[in-house]
PDB file of N, CA and C in Angstrom:
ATOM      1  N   UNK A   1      30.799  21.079  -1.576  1.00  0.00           N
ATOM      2  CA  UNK A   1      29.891  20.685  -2.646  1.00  0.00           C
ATOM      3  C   UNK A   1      29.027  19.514  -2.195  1.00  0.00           C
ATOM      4  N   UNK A   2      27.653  19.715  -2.214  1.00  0.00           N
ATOM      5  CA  UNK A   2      26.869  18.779  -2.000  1.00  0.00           C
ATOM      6  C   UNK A   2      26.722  17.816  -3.332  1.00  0.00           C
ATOM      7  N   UNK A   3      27.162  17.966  -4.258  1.00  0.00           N
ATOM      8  CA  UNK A   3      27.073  16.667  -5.458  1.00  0.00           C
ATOM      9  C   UNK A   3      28.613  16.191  -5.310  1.00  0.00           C
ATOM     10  N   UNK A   4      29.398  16.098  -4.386  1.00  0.00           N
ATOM     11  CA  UNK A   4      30.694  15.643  -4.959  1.00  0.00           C
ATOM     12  C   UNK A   4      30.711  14.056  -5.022  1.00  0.00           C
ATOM     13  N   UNK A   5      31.702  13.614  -5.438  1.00  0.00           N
ATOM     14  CA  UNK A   5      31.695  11.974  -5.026  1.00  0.00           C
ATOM     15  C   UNK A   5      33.540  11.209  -5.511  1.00  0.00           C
ATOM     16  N   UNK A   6      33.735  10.594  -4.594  1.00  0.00           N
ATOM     17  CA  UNK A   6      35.080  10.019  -4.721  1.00  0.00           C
ATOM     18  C   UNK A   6      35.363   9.081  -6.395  1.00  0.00           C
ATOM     19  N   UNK A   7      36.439   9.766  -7.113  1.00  0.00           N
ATOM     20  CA  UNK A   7      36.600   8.831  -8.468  1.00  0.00           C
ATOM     21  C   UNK A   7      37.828   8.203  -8.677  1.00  0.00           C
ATOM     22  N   UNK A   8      38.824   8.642  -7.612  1.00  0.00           N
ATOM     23  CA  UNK A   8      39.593   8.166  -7.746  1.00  0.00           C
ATOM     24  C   UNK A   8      40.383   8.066  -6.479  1.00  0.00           C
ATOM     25  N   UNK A   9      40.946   6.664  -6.162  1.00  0.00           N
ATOM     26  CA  UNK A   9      42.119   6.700  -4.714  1.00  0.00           C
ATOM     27  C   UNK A   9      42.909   6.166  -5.197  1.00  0.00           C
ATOM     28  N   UNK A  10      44.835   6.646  -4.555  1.00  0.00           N
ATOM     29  CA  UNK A  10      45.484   6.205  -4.484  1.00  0.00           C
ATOM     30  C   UNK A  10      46.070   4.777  -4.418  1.00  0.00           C
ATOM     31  N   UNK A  11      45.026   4.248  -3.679  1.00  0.00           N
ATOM     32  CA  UNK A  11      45.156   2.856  -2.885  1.00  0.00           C
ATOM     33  C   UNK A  11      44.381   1.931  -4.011  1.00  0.00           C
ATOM     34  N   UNK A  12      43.049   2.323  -4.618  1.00  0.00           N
ATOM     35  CA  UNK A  12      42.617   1.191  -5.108  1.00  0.00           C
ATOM     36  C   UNK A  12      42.631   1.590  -6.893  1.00  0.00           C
ATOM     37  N   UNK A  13      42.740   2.802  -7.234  1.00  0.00           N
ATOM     38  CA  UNK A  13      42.620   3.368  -8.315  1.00  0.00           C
ATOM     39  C   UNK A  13      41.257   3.893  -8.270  1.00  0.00           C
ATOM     40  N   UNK A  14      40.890   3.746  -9.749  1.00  0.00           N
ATOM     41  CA  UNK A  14      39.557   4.049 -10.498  1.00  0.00           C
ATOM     42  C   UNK A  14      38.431   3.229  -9.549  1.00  0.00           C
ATOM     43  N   UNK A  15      37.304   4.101  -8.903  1.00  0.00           N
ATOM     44  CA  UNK A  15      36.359   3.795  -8.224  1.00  0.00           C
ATOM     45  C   UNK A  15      34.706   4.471  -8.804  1.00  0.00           C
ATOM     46  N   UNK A  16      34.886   2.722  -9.040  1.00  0.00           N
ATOM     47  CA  UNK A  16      33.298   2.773  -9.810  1.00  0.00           C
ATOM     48  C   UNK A  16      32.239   2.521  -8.844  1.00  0.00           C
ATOM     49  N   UNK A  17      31.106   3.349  -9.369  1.00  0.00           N
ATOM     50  CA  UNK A  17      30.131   3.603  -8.631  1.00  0.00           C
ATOM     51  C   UNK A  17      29.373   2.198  -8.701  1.00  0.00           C
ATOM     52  N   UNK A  18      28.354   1.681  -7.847  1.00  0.00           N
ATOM     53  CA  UNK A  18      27.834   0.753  -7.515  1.00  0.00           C
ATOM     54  C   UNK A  18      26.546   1.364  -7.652  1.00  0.00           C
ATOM     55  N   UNK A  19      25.384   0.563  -8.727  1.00  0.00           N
ATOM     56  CA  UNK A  19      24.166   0.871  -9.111  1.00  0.00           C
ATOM     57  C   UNK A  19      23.424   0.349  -7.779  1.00  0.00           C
ATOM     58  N   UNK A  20      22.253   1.325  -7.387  1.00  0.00           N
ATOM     59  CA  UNK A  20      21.398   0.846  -6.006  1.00  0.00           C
ATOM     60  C   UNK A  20      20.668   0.298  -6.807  1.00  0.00           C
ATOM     61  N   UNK A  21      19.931  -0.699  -6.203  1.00  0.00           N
ATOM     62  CA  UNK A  21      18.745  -1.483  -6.658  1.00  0.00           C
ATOM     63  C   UNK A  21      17.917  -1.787  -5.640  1.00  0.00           C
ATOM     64  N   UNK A  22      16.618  -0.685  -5.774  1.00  0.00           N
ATOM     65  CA  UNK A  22      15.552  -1.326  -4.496  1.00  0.00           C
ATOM     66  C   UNK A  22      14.572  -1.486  -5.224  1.00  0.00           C
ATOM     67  N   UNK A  23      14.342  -2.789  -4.433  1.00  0.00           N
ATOM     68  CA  UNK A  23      13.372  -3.315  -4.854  1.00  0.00           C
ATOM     69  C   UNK A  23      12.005  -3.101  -3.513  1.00  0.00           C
ATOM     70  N   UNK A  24      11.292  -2.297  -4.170  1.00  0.00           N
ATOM     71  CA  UNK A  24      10.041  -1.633  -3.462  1.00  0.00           C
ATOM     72  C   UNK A  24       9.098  -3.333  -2.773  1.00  0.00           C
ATOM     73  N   UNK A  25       9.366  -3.548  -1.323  1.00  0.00           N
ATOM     74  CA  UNK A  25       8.690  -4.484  -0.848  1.00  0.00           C
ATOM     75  C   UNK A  25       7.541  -3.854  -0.165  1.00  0.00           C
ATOM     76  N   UNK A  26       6.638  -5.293  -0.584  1.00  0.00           N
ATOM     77  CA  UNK A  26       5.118  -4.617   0.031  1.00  0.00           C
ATOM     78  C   UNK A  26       4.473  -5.087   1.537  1.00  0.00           C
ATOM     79  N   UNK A  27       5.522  -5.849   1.480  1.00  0.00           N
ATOM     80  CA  UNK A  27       5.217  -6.349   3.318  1.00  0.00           C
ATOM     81  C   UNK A  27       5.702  -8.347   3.600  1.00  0.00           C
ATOM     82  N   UNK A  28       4.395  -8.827   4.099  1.00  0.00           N
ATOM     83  CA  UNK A  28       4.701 -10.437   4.225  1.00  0.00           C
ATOM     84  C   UNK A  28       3.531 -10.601   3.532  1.00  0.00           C
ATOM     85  N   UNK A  29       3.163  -9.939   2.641  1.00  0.00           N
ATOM     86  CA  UNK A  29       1.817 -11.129   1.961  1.00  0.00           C
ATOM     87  C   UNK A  29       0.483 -10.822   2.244  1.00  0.00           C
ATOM     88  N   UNK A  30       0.155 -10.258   3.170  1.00  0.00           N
ATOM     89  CA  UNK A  30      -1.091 -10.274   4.050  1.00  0.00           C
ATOM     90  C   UNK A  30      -1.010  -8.762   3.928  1.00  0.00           C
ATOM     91  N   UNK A  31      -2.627  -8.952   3.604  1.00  0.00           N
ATOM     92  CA  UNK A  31      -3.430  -7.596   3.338  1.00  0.00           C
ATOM     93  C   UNK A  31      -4.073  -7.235   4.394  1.00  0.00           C
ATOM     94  N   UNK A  32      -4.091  -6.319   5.092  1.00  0.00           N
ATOM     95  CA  UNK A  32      -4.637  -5.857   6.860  1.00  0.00           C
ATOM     96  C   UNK A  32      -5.670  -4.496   6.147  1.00  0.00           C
ATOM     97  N   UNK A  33      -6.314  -4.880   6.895  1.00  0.00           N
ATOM     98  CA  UNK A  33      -7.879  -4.121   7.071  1.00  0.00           C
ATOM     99  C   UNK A  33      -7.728  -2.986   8.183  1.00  0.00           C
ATOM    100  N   UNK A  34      -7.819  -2.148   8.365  1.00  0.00           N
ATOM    101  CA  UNK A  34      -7.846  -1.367   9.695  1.00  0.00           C
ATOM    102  C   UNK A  34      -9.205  -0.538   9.312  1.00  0.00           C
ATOM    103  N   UNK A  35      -9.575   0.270  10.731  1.00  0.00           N
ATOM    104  CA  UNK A  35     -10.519   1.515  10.717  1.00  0.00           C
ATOM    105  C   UNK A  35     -10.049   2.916  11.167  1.00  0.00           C
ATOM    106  N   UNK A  36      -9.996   3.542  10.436  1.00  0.00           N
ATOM    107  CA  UNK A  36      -9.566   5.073  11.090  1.00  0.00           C
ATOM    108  C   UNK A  36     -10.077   6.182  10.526  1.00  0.00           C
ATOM    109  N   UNK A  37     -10.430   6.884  12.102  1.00  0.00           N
ATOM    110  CA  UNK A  37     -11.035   8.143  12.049  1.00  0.00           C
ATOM    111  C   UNK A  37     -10.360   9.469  11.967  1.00  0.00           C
ATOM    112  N   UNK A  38      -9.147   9.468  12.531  1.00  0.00           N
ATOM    113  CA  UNK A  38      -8.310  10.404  13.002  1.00  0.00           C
ATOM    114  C   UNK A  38      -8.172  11.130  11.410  1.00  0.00           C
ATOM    115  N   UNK A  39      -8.244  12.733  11.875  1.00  0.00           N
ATOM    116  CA  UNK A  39      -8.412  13.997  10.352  1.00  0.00           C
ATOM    117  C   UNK A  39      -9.072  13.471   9.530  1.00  0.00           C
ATOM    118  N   UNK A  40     -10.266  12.721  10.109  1.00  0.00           N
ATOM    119  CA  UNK A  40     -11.554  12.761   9.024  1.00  0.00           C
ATOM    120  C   UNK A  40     -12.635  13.552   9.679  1.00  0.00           C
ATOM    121  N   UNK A  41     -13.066  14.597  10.561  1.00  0.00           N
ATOM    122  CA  UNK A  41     -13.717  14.657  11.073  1.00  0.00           C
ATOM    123  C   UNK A  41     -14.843  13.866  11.637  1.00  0.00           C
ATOM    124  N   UNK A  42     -14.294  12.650  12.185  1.00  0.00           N
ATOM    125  CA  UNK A  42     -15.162  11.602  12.662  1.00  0.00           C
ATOM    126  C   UNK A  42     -15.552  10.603  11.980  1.00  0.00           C
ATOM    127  N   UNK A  43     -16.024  10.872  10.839  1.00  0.00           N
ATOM    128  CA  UNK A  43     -16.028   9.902   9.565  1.00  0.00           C
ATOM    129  C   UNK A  43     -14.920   8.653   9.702  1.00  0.00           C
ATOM    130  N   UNK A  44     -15.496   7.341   9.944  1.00  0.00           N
ATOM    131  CA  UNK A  44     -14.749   6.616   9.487  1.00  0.00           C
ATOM    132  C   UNK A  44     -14.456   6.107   8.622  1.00  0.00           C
ATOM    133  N   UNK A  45     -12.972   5.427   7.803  1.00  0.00           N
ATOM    134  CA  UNK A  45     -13.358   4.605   6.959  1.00  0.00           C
ATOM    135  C   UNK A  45     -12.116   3.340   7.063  1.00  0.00           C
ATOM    136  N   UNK A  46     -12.335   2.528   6.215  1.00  0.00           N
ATOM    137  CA  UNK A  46     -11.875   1.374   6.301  1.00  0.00           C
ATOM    138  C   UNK A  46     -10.108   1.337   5.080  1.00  0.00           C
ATOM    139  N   UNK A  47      -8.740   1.154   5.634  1.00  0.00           N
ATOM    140  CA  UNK A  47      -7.748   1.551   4.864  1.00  0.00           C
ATOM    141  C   UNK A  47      -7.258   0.183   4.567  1.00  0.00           C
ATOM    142  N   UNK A  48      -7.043   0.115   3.404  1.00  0.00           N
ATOM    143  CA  UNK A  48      -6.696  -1.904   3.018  1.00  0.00           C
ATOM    144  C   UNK A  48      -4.928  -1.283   2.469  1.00  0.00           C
ATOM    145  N   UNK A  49      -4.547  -2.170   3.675  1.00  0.00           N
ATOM    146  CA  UNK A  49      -2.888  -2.071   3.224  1.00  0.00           C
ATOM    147  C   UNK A  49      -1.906  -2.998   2.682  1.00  0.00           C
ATOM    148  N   UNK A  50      -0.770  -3.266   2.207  1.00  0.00           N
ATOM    149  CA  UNK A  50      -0.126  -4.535   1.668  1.00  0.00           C
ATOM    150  C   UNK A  50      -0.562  -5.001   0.592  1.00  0.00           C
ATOM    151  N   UNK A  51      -1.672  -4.355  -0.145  1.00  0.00           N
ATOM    152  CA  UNK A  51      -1.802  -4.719  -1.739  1.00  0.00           C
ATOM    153  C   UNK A  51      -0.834  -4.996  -2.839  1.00  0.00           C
ATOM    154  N   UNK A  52      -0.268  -6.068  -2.729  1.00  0.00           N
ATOM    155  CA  UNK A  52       1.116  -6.181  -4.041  1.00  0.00           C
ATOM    156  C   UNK A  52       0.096  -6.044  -5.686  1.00  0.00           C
ATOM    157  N   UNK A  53       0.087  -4.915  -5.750  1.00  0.00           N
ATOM    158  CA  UNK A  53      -0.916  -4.927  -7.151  1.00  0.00           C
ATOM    159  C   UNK A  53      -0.037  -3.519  -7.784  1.00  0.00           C
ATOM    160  N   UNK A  54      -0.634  -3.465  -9.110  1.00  0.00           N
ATOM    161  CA  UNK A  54       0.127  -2.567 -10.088  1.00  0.00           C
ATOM    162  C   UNK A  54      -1.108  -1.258 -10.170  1.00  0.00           C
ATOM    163  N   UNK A  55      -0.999   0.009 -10.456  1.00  0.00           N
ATOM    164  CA  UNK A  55      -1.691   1.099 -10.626  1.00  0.00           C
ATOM    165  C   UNK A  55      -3.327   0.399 -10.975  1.00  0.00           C
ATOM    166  N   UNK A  56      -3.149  -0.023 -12.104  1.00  0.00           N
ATOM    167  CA  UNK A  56      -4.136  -0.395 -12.786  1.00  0.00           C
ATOM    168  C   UNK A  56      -5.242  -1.118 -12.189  1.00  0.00           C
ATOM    169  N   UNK A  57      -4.606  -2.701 -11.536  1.00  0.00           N
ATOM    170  CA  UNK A  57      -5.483  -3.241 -10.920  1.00  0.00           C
ATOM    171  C   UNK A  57      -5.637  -2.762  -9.160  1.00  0.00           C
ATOM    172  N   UNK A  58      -5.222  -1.955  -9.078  1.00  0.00           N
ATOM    173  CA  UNK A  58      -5.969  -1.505  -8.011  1.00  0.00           C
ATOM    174  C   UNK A  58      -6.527  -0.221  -7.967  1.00  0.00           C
ATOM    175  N   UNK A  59      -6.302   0.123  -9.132  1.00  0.00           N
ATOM    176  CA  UNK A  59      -7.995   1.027  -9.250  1.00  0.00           C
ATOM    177  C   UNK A  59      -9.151  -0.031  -9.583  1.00  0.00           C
ATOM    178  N   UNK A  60      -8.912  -1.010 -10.204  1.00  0.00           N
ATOM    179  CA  UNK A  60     -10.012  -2.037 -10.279  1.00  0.00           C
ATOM    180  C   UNK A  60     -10.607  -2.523  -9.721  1.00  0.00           C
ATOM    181  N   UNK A  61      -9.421  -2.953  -8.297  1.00  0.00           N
ATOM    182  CA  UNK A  61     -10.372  -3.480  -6.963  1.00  0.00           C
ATOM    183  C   UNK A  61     -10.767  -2.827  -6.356  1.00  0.00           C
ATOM    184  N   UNK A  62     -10.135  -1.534  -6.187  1.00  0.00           N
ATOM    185  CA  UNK A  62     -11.166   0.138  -5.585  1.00  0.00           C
ATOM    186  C   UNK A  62     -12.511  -0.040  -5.672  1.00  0.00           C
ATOM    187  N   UNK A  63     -12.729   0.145  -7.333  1.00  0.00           N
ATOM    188  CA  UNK A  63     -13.933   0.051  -7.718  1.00  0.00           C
ATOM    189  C   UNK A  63     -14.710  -1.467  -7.546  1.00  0.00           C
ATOM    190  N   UNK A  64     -14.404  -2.035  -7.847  1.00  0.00           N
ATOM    191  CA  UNK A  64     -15.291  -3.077  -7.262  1.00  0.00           C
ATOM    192  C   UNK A  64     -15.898  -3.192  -5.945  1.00  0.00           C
ATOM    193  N   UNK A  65     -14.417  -3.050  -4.960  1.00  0.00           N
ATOM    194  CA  UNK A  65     -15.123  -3.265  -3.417  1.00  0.00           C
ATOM    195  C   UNK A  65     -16.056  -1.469  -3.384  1.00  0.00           C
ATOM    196  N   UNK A  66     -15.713  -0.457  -4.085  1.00  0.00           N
ATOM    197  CA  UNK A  66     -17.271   0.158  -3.328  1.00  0.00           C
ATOM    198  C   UNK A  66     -18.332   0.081  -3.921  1.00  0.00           C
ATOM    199  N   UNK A  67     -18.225  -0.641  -5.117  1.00  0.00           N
ATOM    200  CA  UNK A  67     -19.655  -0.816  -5.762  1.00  0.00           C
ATOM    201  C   UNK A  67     -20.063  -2.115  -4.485  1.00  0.00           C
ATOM    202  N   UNK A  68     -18.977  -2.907  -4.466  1.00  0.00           N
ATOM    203  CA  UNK A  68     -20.013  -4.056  -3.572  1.00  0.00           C
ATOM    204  C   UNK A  68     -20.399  -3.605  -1.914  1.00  0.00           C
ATOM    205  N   UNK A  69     -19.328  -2.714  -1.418  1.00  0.00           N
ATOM    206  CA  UNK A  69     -19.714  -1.740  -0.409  1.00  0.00           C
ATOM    207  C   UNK A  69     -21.347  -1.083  -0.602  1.00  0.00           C
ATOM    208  N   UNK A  70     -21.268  -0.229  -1.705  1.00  0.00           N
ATOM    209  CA  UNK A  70     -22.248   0.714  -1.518  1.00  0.00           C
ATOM    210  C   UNK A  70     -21.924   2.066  -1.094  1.00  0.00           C
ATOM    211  N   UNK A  71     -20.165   1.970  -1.319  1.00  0.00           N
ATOM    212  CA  UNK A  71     -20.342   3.154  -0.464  1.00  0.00           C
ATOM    213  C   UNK A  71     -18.598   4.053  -1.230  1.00  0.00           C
ATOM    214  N   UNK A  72     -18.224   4.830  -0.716  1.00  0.00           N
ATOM    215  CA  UNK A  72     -17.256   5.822  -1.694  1.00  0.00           C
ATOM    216  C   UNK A  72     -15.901   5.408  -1.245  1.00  0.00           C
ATOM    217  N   UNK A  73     -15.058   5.732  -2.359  1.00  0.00           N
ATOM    218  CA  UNK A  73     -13.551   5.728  -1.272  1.00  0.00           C
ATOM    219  C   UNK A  73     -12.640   6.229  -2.434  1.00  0.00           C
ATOM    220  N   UNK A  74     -11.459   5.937  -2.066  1.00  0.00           N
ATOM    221  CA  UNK A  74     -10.171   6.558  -2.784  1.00  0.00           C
ATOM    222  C   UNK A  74      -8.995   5.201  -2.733  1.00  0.00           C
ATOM    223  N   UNK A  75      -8.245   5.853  -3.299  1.00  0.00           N
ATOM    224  CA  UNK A  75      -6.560   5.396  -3.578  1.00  0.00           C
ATOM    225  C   UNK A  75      -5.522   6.659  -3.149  1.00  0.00           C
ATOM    226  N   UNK A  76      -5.186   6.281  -1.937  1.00  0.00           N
ATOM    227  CA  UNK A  76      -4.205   7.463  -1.537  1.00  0.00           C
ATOM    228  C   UNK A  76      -2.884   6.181  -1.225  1.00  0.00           C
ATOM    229  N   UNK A  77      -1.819   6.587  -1.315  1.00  0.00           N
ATOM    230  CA  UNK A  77      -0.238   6.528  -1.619  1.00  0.00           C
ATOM    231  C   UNK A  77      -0.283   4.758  -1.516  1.00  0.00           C
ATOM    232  N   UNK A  78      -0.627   4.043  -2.635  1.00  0.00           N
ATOM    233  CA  UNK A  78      -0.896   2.607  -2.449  1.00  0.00           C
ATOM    234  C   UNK A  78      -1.599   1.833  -2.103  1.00  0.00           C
ATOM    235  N   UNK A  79      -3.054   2.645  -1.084  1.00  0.00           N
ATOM    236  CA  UNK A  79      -3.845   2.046  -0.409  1.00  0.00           C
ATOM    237  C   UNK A  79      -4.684   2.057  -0.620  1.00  0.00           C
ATOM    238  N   UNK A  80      -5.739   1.173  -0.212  1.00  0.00           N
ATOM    239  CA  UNK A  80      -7.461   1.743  -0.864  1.00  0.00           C
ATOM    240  C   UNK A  80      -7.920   1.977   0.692  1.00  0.00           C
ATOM    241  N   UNK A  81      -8.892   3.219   0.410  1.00  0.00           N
ATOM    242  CA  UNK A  81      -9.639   4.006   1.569  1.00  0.00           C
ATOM    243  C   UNK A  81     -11.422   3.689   1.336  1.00  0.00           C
ATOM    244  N   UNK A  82     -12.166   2.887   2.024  1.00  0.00           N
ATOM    245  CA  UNK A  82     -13.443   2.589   1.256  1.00  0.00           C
ATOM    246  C   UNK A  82     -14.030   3.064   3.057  1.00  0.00           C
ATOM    247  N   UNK A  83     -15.336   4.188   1.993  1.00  0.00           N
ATOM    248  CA  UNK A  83     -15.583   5.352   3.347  1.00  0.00           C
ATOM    249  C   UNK A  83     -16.836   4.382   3.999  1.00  0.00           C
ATOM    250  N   UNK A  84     -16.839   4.657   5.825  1.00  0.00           N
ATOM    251  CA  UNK A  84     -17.589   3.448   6.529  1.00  0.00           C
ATOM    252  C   UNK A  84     -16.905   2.448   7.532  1.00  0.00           C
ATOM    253  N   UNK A  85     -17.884   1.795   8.015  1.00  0.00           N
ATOM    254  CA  UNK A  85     -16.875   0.365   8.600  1.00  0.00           C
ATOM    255  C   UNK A  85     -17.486  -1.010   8.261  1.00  0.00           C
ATOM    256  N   UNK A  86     -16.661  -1.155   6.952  1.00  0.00           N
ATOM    257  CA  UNK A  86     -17.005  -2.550   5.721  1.00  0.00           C
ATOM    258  C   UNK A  86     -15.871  -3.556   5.970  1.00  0.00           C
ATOM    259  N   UNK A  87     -15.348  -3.630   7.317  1.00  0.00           N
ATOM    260  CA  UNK A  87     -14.253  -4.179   7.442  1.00  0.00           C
ATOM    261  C   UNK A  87     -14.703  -6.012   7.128  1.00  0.00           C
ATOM    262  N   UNK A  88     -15.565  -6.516   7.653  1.00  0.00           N
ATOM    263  CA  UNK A  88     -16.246  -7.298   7.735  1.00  0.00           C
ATOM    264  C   UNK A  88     -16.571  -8.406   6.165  1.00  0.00           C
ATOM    265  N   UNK A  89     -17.516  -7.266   5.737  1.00  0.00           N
ATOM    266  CA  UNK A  89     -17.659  -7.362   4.095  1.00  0.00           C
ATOM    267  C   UNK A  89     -16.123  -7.331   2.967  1.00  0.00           C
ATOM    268  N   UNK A  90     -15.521  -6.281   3.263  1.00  0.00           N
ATOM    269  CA  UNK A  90     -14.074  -6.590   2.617  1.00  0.00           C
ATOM    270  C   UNK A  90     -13.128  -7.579   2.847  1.00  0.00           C
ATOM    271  N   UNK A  91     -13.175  -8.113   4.152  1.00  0.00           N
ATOM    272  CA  UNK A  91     -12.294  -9.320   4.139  1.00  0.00           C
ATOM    273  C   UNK A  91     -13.019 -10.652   3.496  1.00  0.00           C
ATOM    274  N   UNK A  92     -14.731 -10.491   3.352  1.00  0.00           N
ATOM    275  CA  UNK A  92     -14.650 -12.081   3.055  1.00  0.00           C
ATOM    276  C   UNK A  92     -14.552 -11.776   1.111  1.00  0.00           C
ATOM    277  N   UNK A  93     -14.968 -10.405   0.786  1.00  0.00           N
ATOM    278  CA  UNK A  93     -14.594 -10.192  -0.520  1.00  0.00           C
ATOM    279  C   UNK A  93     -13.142 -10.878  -1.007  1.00  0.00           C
ATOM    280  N   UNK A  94     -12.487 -10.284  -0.589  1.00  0.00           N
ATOM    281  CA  UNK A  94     -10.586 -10.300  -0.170  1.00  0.00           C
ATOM    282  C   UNK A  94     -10.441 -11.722  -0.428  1.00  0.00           C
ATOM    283  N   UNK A  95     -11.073 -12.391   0.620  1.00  0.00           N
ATOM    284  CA  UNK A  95     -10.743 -13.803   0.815  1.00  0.00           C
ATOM    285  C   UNK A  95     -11.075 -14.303  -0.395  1.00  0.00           C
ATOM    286  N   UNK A  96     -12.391 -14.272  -0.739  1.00  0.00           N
ATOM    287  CA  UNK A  96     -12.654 -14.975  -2.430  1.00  0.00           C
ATOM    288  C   UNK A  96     -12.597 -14.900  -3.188  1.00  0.00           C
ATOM    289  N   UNK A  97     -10.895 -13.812  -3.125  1.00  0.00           N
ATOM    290  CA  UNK A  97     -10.167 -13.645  -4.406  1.00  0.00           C
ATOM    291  C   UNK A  97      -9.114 -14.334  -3.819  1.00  0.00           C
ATOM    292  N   UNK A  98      -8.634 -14.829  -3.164  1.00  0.00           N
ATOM    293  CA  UNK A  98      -7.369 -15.690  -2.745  1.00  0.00           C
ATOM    294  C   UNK A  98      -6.395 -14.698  -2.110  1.00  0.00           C
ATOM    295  N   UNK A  99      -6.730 -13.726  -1.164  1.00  0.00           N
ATOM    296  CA  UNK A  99      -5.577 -13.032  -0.254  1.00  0.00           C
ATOM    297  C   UNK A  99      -6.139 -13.152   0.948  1.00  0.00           C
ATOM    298  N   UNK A 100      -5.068 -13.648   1.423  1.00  0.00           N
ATOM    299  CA  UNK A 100      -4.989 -13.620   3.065  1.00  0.00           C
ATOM    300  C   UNK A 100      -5.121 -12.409   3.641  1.00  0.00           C
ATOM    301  N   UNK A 101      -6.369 -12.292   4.475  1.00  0.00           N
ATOM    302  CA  UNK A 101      -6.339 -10.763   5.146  1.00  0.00           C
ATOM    303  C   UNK A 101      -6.273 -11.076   6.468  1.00  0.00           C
ATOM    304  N   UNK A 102      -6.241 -10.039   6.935  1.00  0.00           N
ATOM    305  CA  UNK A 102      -6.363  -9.713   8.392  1.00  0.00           C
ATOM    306  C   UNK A 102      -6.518  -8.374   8.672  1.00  0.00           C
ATOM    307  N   UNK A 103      -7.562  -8.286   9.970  1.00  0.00           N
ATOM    308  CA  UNK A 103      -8.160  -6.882  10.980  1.00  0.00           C
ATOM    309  C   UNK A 103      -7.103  -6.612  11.274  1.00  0.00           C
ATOM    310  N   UNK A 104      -6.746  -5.448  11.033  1.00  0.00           N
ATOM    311  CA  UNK A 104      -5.418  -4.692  12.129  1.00  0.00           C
ATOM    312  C   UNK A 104      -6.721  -3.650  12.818  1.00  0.00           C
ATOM    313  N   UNK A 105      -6.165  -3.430  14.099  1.00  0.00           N
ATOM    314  CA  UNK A 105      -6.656  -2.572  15.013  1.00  0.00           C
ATOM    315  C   UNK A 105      -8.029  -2.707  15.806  1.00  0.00           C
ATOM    316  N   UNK A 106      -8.609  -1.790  16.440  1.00  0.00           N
ATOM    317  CA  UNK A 106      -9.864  -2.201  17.009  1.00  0.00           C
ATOM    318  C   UNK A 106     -11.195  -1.600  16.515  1.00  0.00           C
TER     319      UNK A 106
END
């Protein structure tokens, strides 16, 4: 049986289960900028990672940085994808909201 689970031993008795608790960490703080092309057909764009933000406000900052971009992007699994290379323009955005960024990659 793949659902089984131990409830009881000899040795200690009644064996209670222990609740997991993860707590979903988002990194050290620092928001990294990268550029990647790879399965875009060449198209680059710019992927902002380490965002400690909730659903909400980061569809907010989505939208903001491509209105101040000029240019399109998404929210794929936590991240914002802003299409281009705005790496430049997004970090000093970034910065004058009070997060520490940094360029990952070349």
């Amino acid at each position: 049986m793949s659902d089984s689970r131990l409830v009881y031993s000899t040795e200690t008795g009644r064996i209670v289960e222990v609740e997991k608790k993860s707590v979903p960490t988002k990194g050290d703080g620092i928001v990294r900028i990268r550029r990647e092309s790879s399965g875009r057909k060449g198209k680059g764009v710019c992927v902002i990672t380490g965002l400690d933000l909730n659903k909400d406000q980061l569809m907010m900052l989505a939208a903001e940085l491509k209105k101040k971009c000029g240019s399109g992007g998404a929210i794929k699994q936590g991240n914002i994808e802003i299409q281009g290379d705005k790496r430049e323009l997004i970090k000093q955005l970034l910065e004058a909201k009070g997060m520490k960024v940094k360029l990952a990659g070349g």
